[in-house]
C-alpha atoms as a PDB file:
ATOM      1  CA  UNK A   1     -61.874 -21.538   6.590  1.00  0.00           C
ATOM      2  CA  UNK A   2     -59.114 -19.837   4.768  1.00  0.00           C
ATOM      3  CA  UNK A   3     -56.212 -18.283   6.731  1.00  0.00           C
ATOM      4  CA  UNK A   4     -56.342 -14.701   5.751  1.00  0.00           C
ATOM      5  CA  UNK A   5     -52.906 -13.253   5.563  1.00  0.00           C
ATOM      6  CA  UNK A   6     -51.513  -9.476   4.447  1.00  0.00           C
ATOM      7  CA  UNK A   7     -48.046  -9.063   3.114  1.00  0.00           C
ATOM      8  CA  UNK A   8     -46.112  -5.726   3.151  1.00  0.00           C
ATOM      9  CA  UNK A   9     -43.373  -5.255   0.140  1.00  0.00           C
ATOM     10  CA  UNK A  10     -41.564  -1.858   1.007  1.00  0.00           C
ATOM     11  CA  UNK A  11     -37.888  -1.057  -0.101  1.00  0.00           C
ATOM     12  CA  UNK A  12     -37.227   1.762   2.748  1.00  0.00           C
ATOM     13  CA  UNK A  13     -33.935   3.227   1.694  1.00  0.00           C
ATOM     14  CA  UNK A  14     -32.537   2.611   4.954  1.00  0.00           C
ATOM     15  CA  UNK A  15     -34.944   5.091   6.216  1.00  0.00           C
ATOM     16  CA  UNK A  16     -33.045   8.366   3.841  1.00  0.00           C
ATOM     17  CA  UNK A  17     -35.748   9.604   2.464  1.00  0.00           C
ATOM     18  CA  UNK A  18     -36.295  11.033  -0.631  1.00  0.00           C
ATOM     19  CA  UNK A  19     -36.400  14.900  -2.547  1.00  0.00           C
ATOM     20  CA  UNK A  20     -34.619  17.537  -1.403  1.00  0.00           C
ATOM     21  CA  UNK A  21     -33.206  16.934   2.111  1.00  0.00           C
ATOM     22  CA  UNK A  22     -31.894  13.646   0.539  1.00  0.00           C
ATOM     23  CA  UNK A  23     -29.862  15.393  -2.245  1.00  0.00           C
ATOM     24  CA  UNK A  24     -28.715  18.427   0.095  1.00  0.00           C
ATOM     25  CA  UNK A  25     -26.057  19.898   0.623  1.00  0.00           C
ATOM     26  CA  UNK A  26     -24.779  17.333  -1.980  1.00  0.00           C
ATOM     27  CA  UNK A  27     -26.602  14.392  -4.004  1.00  0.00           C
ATOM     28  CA  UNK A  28     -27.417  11.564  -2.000  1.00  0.00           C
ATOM     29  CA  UNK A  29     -25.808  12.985   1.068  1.00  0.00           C
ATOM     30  CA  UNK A  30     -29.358  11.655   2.894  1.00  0.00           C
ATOM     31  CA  UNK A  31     -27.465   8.168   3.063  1.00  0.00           C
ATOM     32  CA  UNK A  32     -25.068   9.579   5.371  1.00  0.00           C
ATOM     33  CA  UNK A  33     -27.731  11.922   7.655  1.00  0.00           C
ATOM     34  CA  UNK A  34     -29.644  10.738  10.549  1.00  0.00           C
ATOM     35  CA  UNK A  35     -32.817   8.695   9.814  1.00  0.00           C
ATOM     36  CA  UNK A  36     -34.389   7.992  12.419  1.00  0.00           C
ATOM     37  CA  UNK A  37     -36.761  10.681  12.051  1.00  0.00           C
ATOM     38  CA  UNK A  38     -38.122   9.333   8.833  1.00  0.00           C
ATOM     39  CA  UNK A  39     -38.163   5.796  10.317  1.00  0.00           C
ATOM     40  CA  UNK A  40     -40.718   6.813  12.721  1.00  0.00           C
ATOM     41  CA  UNK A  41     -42.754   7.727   9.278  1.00  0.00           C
ATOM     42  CA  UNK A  42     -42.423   4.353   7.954  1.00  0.00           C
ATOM     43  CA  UNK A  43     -43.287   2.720  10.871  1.00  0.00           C
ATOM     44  CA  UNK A  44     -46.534   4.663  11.413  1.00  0.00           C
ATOM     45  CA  UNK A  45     -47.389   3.813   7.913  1.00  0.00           C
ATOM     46  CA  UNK A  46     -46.829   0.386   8.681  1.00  0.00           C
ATOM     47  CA  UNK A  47     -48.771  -0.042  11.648  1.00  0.00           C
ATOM     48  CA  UNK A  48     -51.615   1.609   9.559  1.00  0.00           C
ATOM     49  CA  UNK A  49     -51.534  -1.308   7.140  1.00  0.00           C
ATOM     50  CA  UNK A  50     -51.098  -3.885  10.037  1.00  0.00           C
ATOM     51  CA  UNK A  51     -49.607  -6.654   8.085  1.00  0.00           C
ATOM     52  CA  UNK A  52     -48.734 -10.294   8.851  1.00  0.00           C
ATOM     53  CA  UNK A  53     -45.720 -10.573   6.668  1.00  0.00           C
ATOM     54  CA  UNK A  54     -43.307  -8.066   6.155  1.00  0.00           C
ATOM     55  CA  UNK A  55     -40.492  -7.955   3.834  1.00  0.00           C
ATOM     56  CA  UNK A  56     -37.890  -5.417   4.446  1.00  0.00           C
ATOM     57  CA  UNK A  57     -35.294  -3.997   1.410  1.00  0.00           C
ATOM     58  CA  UNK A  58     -32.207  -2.100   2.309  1.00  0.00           C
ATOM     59  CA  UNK A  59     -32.445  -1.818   6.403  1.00  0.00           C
ATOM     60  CA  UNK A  60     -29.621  -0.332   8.415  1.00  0.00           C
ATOM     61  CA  UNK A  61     -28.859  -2.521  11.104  1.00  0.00           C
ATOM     62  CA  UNK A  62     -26.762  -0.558  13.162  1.00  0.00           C
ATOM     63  CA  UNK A  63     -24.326   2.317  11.560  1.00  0.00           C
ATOM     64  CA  UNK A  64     -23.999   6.017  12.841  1.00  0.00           C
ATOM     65  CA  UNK A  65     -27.154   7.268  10.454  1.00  0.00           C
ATOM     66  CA  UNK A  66     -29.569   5.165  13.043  1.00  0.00           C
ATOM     67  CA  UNK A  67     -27.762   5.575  16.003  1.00  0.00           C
ATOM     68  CA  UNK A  68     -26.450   2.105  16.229  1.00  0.00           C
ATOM     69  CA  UNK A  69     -30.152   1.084  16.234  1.00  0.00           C
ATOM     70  CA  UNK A  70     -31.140  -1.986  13.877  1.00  0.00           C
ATOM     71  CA  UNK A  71     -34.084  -0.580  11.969  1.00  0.00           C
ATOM     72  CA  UNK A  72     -35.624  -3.723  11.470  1.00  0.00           C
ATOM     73  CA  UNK A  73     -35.690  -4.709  15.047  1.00  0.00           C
ATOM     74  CA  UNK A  74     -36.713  -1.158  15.686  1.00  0.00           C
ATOM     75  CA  UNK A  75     -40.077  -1.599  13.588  1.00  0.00           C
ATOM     76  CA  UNK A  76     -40.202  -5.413  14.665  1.00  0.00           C
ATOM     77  CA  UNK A  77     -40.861  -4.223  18.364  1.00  0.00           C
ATOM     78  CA  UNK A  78     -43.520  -1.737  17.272  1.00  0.00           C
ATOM     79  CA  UNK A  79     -45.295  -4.093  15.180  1.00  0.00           C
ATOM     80  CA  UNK A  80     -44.881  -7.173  18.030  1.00  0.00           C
ATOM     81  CA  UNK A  81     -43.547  -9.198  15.460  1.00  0.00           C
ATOM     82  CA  UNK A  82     -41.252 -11.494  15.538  1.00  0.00           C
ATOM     83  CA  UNK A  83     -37.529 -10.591  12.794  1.00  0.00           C
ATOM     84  CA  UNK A  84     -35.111 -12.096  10.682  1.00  0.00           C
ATOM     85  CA  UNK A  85     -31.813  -9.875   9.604  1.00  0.00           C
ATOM     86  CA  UNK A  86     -28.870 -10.465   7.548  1.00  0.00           C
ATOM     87  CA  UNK A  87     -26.225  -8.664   5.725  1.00  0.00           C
ATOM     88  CA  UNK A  88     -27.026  -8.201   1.772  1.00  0.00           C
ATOM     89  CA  UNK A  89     -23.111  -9.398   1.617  1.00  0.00           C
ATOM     90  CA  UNK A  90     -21.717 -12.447   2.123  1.00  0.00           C
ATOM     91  CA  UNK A  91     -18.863 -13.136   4.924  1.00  0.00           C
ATOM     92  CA  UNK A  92     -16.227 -12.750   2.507  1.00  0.00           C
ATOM     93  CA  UNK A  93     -17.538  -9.147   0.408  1.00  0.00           C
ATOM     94  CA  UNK A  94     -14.848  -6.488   0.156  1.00  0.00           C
ATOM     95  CA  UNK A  95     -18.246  -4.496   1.188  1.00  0.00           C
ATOM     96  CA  UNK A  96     -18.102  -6.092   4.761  1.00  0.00           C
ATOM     97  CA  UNK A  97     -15.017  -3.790   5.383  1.00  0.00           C
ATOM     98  CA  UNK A  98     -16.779  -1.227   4.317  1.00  0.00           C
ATOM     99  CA  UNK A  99     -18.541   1.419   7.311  1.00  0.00           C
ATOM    100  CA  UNK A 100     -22.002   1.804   7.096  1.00  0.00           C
ATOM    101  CA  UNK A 101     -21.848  -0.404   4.104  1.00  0.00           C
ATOM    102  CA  UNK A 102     -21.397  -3.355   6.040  1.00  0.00           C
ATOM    103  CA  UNK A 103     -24.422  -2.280   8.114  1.00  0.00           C
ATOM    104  CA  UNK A 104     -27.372  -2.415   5.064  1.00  0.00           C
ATOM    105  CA  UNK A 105     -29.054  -5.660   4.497  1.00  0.00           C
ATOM    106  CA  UNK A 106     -33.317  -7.013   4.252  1.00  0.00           C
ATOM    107  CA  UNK A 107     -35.263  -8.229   6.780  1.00  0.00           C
ATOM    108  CA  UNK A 108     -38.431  -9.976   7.334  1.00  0.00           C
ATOM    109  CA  UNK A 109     -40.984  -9.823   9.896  1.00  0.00           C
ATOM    110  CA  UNK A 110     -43.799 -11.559  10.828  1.00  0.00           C
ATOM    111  CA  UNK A 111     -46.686 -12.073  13.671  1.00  0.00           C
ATOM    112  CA  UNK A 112     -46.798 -15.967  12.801  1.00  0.00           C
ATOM    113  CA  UNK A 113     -44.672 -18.618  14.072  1.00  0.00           C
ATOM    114  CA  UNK A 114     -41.344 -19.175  12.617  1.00  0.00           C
ATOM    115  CA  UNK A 115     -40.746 -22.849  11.532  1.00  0.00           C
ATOM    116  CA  UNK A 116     -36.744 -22.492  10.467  1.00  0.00           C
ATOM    117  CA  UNK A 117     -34.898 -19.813   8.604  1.00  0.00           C
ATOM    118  CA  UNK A 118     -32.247 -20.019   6.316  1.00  0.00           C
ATOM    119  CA  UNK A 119     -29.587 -17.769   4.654  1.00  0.00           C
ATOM    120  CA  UNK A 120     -28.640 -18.286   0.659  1.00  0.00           C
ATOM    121  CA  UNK A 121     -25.837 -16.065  -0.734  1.00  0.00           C
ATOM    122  CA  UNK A 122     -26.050 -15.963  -4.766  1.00  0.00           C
ATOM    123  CA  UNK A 123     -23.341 -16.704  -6.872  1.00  0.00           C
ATOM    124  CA  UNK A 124     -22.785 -13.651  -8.300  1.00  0.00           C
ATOM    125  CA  UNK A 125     -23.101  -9.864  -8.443  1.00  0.00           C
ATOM    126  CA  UNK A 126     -22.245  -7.964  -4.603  1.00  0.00           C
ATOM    127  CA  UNK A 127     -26.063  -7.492  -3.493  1.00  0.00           C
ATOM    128  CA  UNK A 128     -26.264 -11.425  -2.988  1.00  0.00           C
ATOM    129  CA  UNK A 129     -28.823 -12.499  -0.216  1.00  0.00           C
ATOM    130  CA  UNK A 130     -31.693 -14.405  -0.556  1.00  0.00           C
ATOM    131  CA  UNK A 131     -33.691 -14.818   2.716  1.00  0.00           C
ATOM    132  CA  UNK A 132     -35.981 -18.050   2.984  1.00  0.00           C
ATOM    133  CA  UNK A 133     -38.700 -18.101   6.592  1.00  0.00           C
ATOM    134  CA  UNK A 134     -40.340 -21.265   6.797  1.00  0.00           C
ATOM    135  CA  UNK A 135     -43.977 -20.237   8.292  1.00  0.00           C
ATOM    136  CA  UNK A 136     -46.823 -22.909   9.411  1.00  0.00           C
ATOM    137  CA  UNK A 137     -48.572 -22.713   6.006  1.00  0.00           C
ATOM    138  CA  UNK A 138     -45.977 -21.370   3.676  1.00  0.00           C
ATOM    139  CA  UNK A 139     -42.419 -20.190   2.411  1.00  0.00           C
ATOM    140  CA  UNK A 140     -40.985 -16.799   2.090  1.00  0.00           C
ATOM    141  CA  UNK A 141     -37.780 -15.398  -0.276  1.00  0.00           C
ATOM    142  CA  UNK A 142     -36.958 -12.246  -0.074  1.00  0.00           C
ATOM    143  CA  UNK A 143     -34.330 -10.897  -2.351  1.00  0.00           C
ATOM    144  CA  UNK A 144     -32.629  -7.676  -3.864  1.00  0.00           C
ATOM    145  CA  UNK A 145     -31.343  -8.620  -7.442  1.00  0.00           C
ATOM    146  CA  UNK A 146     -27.908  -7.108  -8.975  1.00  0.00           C
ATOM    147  CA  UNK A 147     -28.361  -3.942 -10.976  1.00  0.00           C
ATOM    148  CA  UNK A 148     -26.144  -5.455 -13.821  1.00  0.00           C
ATOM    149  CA  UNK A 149     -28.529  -7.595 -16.262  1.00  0.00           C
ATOM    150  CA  UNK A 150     -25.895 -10.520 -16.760  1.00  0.00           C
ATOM    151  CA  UNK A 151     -25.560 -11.073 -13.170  1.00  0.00           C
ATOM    152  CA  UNK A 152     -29.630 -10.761 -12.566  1.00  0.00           C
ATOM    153  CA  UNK A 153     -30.241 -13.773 -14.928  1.00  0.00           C
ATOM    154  CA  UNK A 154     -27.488 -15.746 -13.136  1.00  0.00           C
ATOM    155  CA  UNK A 155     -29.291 -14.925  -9.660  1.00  0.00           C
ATOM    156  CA  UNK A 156     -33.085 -15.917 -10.916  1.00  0.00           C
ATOM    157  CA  UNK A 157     -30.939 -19.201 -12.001  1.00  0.00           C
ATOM    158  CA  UNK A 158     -29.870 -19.971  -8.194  1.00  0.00           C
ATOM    159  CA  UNK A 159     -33.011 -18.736  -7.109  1.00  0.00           C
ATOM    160  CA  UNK A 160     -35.006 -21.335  -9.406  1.00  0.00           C
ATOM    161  CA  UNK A 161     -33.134 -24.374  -7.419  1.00  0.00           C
ATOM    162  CA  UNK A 162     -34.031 -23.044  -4.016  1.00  0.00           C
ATOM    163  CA  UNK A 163     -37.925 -22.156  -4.891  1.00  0.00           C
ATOM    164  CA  UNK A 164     -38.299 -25.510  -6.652  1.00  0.00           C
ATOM    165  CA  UNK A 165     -37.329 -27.837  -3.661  1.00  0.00           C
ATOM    166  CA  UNK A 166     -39.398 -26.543  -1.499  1.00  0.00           C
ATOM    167  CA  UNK A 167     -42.529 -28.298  -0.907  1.00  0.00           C
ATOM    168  CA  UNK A 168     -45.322 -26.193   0.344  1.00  0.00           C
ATOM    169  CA  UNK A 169     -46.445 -22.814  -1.544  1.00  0.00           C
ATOM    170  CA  UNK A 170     -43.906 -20.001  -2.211  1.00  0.00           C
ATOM    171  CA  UNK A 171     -43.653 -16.132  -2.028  1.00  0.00           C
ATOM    172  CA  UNK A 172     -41.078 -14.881  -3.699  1.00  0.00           C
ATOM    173  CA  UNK A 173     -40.815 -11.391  -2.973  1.00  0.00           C
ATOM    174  CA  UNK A 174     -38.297  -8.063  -3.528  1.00  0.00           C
ATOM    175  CA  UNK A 175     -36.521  -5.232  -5.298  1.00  0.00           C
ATOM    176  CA  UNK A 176     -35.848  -7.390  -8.774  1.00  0.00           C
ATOM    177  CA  UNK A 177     -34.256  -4.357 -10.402  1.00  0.00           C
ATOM    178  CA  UNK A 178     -35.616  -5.452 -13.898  1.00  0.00           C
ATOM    179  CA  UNK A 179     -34.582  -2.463 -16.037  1.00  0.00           C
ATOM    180  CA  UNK A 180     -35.231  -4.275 -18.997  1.00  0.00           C
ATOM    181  CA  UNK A 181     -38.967  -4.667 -17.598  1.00  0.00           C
ATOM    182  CA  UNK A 182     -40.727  -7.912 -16.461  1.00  0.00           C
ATOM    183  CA  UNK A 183     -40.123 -10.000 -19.564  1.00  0.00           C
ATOM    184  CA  UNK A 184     -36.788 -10.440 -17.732  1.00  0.00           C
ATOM    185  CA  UNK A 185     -39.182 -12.860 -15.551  1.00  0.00           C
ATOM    186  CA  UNK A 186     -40.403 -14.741 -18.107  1.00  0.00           C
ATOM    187  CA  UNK A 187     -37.951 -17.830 -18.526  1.00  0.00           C
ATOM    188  CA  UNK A 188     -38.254 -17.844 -14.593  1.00  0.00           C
ATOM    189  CA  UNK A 189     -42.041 -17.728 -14.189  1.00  0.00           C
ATOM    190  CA  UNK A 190     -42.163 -20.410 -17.076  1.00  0.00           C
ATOM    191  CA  UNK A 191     -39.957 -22.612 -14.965  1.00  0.00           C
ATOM    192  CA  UNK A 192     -41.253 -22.310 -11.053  1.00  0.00           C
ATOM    193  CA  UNK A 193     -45.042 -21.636 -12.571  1.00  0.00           C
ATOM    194  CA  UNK A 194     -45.110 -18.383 -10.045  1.00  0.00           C
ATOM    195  CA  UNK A 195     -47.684 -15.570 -10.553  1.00  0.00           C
ATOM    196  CA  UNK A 196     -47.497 -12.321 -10.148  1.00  0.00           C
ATOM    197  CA  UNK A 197     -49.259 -10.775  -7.665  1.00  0.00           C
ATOM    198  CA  UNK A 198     -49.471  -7.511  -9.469  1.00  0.00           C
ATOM    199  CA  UNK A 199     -52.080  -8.983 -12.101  1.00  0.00           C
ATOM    200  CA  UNK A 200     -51.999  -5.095 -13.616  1.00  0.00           C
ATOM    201  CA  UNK A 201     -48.580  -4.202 -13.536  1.00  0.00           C
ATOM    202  CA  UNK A 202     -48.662  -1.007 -11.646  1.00  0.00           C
ATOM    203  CA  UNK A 203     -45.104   0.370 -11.271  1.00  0.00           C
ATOM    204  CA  UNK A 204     -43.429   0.946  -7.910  1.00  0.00           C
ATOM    205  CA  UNK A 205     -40.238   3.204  -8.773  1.00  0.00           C
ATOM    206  CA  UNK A 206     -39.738   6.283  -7.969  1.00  0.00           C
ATOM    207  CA  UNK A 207     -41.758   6.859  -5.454  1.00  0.00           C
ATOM    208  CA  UNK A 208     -42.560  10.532  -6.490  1.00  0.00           C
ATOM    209  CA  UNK A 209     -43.897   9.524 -10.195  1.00  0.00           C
ATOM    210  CA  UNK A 210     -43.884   5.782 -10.681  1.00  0.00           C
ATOM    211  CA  UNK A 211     -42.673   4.287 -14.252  1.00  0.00           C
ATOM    212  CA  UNK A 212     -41.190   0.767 -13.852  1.00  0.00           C
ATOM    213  CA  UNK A 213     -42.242  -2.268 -11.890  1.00  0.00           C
ATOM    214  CA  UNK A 214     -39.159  -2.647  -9.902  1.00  0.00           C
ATOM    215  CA  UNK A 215     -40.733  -4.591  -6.805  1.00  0.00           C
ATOM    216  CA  UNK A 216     -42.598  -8.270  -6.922  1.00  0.00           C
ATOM    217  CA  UNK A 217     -44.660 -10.498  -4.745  1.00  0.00           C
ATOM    218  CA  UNK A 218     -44.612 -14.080  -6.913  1.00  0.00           C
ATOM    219  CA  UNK A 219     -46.481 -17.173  -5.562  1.00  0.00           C
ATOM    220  CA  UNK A 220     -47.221 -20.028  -6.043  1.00  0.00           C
ATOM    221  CA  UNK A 221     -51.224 -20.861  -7.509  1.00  0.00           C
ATOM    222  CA  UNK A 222     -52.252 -22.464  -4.490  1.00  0.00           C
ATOM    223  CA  UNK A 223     -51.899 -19.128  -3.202  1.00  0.00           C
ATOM    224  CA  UNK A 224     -54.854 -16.941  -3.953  1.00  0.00           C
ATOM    225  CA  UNK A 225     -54.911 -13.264  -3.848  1.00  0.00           C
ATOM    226  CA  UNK A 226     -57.801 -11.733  -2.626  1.00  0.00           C
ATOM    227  CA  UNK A 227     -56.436  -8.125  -2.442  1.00  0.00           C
ATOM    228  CA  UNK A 228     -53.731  -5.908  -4.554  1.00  0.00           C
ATOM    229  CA  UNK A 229     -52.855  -2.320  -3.738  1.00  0.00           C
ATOM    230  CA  UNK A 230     -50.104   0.342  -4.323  1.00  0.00           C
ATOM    231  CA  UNK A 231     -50.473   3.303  -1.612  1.00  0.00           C
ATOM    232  CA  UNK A 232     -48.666   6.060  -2.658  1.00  0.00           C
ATOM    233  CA  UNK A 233     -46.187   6.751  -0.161  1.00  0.00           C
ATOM    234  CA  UNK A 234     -43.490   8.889  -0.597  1.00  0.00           C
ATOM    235  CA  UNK A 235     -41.157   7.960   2.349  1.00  0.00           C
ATOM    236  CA  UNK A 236     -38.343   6.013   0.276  1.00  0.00           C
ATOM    237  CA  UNK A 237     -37.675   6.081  -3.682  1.00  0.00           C
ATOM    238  CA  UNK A 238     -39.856   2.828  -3.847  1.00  0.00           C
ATOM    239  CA  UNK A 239     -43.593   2.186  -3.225  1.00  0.00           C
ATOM    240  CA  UNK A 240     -44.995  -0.256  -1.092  1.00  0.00           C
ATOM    241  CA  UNK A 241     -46.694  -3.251  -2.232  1.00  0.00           C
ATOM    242  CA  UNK A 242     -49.175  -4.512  -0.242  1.00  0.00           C
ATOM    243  CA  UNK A 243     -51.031  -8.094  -0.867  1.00  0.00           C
ATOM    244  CA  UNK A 244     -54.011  -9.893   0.428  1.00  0.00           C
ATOM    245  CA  UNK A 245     -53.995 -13.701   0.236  1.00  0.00           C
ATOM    246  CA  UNK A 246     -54.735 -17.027   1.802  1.00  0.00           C
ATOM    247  CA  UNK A 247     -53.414 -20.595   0.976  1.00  0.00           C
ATOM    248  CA  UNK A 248     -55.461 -23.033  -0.873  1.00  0.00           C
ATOM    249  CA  UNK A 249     -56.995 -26.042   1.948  1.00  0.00           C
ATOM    250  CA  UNK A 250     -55.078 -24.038   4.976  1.00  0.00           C
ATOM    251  CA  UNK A 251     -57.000 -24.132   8.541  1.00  0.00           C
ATOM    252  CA  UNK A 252     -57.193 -20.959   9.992  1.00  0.00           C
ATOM    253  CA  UNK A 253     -54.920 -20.626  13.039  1.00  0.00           C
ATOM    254  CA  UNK A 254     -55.077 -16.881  13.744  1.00  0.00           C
ATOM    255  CA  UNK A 255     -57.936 -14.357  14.567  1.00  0.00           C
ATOM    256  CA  UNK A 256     -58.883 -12.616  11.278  1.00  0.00           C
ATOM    257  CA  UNK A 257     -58.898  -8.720  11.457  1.00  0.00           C
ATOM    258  CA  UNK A 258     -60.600  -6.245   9.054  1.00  0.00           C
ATOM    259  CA  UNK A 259     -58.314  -4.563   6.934  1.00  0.00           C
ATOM    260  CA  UNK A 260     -58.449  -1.176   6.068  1.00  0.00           C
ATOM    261  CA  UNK A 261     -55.257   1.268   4.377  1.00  0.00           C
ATOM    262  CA  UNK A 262     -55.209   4.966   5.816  1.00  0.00           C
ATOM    263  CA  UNK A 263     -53.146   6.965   3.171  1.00  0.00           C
END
């Protein structure tokens, strides 16, 4: 029997928000406001959903906006889920000595057991983390590509050596910030022989009228989707992803529950 699994894909903003009340009394003044009203949003959204697997972009994990609260660990103990955390910059990033900067990284989350985790910094651009969870039947990555094209190609290079070492099936999940649109993927689908999980290419950014595909789940073909949806939430500048699967051949160690999406 297959191992069901769900994974959530949601860049949260740090919890900001989004339209007006973000840009007032001055654009993107939101970053600086308290959030924890809008977290309570996201998390309700994400209980909804009830995933397995959570990947997390931009989380605050403890500045003045959430109240010195780590957002992450705040939606990890209403979900009962075990969390991973780190910076988006390495140890030695001018943006460490930053306030509130120094406080934004990803996270992910998940109701399975945790076989190791590990921390990758790229080699360049400043956004440089690359999160890999070990799980029982699978790997996770969970990154948030550089905003300048040269530096993007030299991060899918980096991340190409970690995915192709590893030796069970991969999700490579994010914010891939592919202005140029998904044929920057190409060379690096070619090479790791990933899929993308949104067959259709619905976009995901911004929120309020999506028109690029900023945000992938990749995996590996002995991964199988079985389900593929977009909710449209309006809670951060990015949509949700969410994605059915199991893993080719892997016993089921967990009680299966219906899934449903209340939108």
């Amino acid at each position: 029997m297959a191992n069901s699994m769900r994974f959530l894909l949601y860049n949260i903003r740090y919890a900001a928000g989004i339209g007006r009340q973000f840009h007032f009394p001055v654009p993107y003044s939101g970053y600086l406001k308290n959030t924890n009203g809008n977290l309570k949003k996201i998390v309700g959204f994400i209980k909804s959903v009830n995933p397995d697997i959570i990947g997390l972009i931009e989380v605050d994990s403890g500045s003045f906006r959430s109240e010195k609260s780590n957002q992450a660990e705040a939606i990890a103990w209403e979900m009962e889920h075990f969390h991973v955390y780190q910076s988006k910059y390495s140890i030695t990033s001018m943006a460490q000595k930053v306030p509130v900067v120094n406080k934004q990284g990803n996270a992910i989350l998940t109701n399975r057991d945790i076989k190791s985790e590990k921390f990758h910094y790229f080699g360049k651009g400043i956004k440089r983390l690359v999160i890999e969870l070990e799980l029982e039947d699978l790997s996770v990555f969970l990154v948030h590509l550089s905003i300048k094209y040269r530096h993007r190609q030299y991060q899918l290079q980096d991340l190409y050596a970690m995915v192709k070492n590893v030796n069970k099936p991969v999700i490579v999940a994010g914010d891939f910030n592919v202005f140029w649109g998904d044929r920057e993927l190409e060379l690096f689908l070619a090479a790791t022989g990933l899929k993308n999980a949104n067959s259709v290419r619905h976009p995901s950014h911004p929120s309020r009228s999506p028109r690029r595909q900023l945000d992938y789940i990749l995996h590996s073909p002995q991964i199988r989707i079985t389900g593929f949806q977009i909710p449209h939430v309006k809670l951060s500048d990015h949509v949700p992803l969410i994605c059915d699967f199991h893993v080719e051949n892997a016993k089921c160690r967990a009680k299966v529950r219906p899934r449903q999406i209340d939108t």
